[in-house]
Protein backbone atom coordinates (compact mmCIF):
# COMPACT_ATOMS: atom_id res chain seq x y z
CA UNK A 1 -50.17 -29.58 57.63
CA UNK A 2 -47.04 -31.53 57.96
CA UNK A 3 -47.75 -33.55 61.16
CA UNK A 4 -45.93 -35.90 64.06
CA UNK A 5 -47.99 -38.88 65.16
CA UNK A 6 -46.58 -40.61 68.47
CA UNK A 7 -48.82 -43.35 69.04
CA UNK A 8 -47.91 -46.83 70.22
CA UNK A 9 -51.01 -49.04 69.20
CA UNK A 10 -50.58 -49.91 65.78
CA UNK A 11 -54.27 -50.09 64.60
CA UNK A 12 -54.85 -46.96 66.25
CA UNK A 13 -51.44 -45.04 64.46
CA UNK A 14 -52.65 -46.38 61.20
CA UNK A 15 -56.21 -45.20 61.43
CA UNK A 16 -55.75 -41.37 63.13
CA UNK A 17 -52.67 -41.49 59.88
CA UNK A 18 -55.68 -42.28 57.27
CA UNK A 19 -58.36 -39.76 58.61
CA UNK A 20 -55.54 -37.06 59.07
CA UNK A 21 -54.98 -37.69 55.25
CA UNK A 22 -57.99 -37.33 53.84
CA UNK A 23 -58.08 -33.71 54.85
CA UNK A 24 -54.81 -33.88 53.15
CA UNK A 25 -52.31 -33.75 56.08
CA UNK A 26 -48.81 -34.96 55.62
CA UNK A 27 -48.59 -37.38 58.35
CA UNK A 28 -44.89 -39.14 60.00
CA UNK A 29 -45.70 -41.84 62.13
CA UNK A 30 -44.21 -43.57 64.96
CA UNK A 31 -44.59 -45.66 68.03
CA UNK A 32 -41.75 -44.95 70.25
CA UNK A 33 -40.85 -41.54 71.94
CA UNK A 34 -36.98 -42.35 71.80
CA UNK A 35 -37.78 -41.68 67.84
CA UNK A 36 -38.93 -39.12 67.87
CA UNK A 37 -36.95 -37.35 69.73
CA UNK A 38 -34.41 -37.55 66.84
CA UNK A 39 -37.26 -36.24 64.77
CA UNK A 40 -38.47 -33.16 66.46
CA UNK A 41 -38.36 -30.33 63.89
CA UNK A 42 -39.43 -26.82 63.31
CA UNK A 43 -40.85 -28.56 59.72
CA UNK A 44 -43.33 -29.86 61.61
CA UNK A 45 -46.67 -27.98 62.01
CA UNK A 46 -48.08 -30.34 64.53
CA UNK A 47 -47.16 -32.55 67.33
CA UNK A 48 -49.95 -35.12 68.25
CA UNK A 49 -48.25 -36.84 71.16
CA UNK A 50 -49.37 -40.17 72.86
CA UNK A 51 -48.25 -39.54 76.72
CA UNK A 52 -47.90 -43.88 77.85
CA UNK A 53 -45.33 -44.93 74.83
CA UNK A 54 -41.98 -46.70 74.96
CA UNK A 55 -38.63 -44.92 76.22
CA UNK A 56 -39.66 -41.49 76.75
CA UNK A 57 -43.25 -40.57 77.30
CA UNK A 58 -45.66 -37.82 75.44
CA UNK A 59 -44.95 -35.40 78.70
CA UNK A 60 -41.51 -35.21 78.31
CA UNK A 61 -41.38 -34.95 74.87
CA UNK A 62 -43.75 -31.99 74.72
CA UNK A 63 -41.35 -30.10 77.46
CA UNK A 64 -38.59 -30.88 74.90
CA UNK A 65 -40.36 -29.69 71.83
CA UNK A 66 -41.35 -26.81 73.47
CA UNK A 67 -37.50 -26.00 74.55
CA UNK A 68 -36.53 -25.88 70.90
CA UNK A 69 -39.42 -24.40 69.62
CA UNK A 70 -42.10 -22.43 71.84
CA UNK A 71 -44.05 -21.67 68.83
CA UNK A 72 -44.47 -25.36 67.98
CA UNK A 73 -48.67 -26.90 68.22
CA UNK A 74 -48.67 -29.92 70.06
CA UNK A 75 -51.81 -32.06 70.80
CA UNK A 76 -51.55 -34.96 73.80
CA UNK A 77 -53.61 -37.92 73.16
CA UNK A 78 -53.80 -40.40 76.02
CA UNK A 79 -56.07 -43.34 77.94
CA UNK A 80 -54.85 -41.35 81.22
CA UNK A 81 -57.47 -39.67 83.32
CA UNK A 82 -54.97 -38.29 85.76
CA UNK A 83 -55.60 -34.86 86.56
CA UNK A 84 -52.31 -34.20 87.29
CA UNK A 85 -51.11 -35.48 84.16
CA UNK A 86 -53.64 -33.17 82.73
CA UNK A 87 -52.75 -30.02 83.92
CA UNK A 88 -48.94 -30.55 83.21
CA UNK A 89 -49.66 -30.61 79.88
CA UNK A 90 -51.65 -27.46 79.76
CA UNK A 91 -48.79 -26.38 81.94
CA UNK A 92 -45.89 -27.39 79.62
CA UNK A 93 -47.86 -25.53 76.84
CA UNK A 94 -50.12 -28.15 74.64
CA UNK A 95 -53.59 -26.61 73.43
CA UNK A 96 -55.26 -29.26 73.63
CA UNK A 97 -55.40 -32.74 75.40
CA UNK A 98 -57.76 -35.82 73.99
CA UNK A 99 -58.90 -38.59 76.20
CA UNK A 100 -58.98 -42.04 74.94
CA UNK A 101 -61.54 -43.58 73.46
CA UNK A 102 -62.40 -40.72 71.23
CA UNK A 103 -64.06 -40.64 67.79
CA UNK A 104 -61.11 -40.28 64.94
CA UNK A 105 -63.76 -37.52 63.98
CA UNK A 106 -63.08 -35.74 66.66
CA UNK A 107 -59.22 -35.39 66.42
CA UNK A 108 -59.60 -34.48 62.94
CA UNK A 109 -62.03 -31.84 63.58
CA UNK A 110 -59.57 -30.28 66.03
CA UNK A 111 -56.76 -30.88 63.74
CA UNK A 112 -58.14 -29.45 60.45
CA UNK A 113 -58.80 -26.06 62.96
CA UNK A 114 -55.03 -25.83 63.00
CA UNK A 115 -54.32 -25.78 59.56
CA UNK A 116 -52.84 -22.78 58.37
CA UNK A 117 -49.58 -24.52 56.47
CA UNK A 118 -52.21 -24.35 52.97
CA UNK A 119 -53.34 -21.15 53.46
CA UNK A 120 -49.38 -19.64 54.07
CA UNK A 121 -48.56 -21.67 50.90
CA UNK A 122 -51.38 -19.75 49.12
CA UNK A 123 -50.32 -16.99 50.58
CA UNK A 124 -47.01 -16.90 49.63
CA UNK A 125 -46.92 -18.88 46.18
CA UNK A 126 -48.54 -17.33 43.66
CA UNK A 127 -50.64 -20.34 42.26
CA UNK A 128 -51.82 -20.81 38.69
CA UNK A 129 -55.87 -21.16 38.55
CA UNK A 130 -57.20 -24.20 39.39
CA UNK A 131 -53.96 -25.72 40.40
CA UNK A 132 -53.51 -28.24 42.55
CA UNK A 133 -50.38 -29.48 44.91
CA UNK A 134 -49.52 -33.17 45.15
CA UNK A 135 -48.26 -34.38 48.58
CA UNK A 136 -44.55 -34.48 47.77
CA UNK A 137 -45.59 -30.83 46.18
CA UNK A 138 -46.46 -29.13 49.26
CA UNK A 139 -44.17 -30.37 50.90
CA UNK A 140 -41.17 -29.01 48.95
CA UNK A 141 -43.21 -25.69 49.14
CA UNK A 142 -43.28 -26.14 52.81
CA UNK A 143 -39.85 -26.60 53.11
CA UNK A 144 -38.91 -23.62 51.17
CA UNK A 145 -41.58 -21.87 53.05
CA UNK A 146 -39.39 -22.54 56.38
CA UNK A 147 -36.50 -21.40 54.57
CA UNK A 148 -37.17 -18.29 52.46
CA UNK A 149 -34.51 -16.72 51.00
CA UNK A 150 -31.59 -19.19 52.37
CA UNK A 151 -30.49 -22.63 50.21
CA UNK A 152 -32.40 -25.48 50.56
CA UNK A 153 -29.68 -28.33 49.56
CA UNK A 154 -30.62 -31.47 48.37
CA UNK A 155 -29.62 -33.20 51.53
CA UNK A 156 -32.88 -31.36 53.29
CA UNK A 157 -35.35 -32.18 50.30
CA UNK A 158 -33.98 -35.62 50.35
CA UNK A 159 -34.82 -36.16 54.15
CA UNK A 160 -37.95 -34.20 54.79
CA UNK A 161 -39.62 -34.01 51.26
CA UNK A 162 -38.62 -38.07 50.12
CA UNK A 163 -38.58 -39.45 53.66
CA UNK A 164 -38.24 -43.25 53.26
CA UNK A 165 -38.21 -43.07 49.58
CA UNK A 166 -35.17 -42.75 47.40
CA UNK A 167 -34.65 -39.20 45.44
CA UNK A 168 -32.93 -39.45 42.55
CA UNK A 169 -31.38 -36.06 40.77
CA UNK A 170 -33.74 -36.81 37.91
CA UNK A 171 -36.76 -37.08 39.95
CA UNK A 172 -36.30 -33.99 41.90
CA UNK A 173 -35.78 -32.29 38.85
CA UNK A 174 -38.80 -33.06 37.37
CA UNK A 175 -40.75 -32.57 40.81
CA UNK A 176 -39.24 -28.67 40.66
CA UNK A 177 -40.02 -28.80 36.95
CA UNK A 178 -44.01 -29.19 37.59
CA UNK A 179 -43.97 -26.87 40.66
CA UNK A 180 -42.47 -24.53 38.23
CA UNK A 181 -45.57 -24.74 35.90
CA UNK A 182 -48.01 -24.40 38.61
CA UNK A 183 -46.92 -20.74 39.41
CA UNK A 184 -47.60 -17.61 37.65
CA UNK A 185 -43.87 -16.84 39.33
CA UNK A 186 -40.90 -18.27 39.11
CA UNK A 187 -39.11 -17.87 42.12
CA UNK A 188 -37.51 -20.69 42.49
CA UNK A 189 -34.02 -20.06 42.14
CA UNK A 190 -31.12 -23.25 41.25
CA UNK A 191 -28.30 -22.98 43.64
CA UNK A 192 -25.64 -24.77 41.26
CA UNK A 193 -24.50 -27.72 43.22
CA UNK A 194 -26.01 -27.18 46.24
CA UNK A 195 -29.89 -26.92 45.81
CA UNK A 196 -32.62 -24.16 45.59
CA UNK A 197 -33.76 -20.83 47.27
CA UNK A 198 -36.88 -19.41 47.19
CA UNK A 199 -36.72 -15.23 47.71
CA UNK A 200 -38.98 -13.68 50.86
């Protein structure tokens, strides 16, 4: 799954981000809610939300997230015992809410129960046997997955399939190039100058 992380204690971001990935998540980090509110995205499969973090708190956010997208999965994570707290969360529309301390076990339990991103890929791309899909990989698959049958420029694979790394023309070419050869179709399609569409 491609996944937000809100959480404001470093050690704690850093660890939930290296148990998420060994179930191979795609994980975004970040420690301030102001953040990620430039960040909330229907590419996202799941929200896990810390509600006591800088500028504007895991509660708000969720109502926001919600607002754009109602179909959106988000988690709350937080040290707060407050019922009230509590049942505005279940109220704004999160399934399910985590108390701190909690075994990093435990979230990715919950979190691996979510994961239906691989299975839609599967679904829908017609892998080669015994393929397998890198990071960057399913991600690009997940994009065009969002987008079927409209134009994926290079602008959107640059920002949610590179991130914080630079994408060069060459690179992405050879990225699509090996995607290419892991599927017994080839359906995706160059849009000259502007980027690539996938058919539904």
């Amino acid at each position: 799954m491609n996944i937000l992380l809100l959480e404001d204690n470093i050690a704690l971001n850093k660890a939930i981000k290296r148990i998420l990935e060994l179930s191979d998540h795609i994980v975004s980090t970040f420690y301030d809610g102001a953040e990620v509110l430039k960040s909330i995205s229907n590419l996202y499969d799941l929200y896990i939300l810390d509600i006591n973090v800088p500028n504007i708190n895991g509660l708000e956010l969720l109502d926001l997230i919600y607002n754009k997208n109602n179909n959106s999965k988000v988690i709350i994570i937080t040290s707060n015992t407050d019922l009230n707290s509590l049942e505005k969360a279940y109220k704004l529309g999160c399934i399910d809410y985590i108390k701190k301390p909690f075994h990093l076990a435990e979230l990715r339990i919950k979190t691996n129960r979510l994961d239906n991103s691989k299975n839609d890929i599967l679904s829908f791309f017609n892998l080669k046997n015994d393929e397998s899909l890198s990071k960057q990989e399913k991600k690009l698959l997940l994009l065009f997955l969002e987008h079927k049958g409209k134009i994926v420029t290079y602008n959107m694979i640059d920002e949610n399939v590179y991130e914080n790394k630079t994408m060069t023309m060459d690179g992405l070419r050879a990225m699509i190039r090996r995607v290419r050869a892991k599927l017994n179709d080839d359906i995706i399609i160059n849009v000259i100058d502007e980027g690539y569409r996938v058919n539904s």
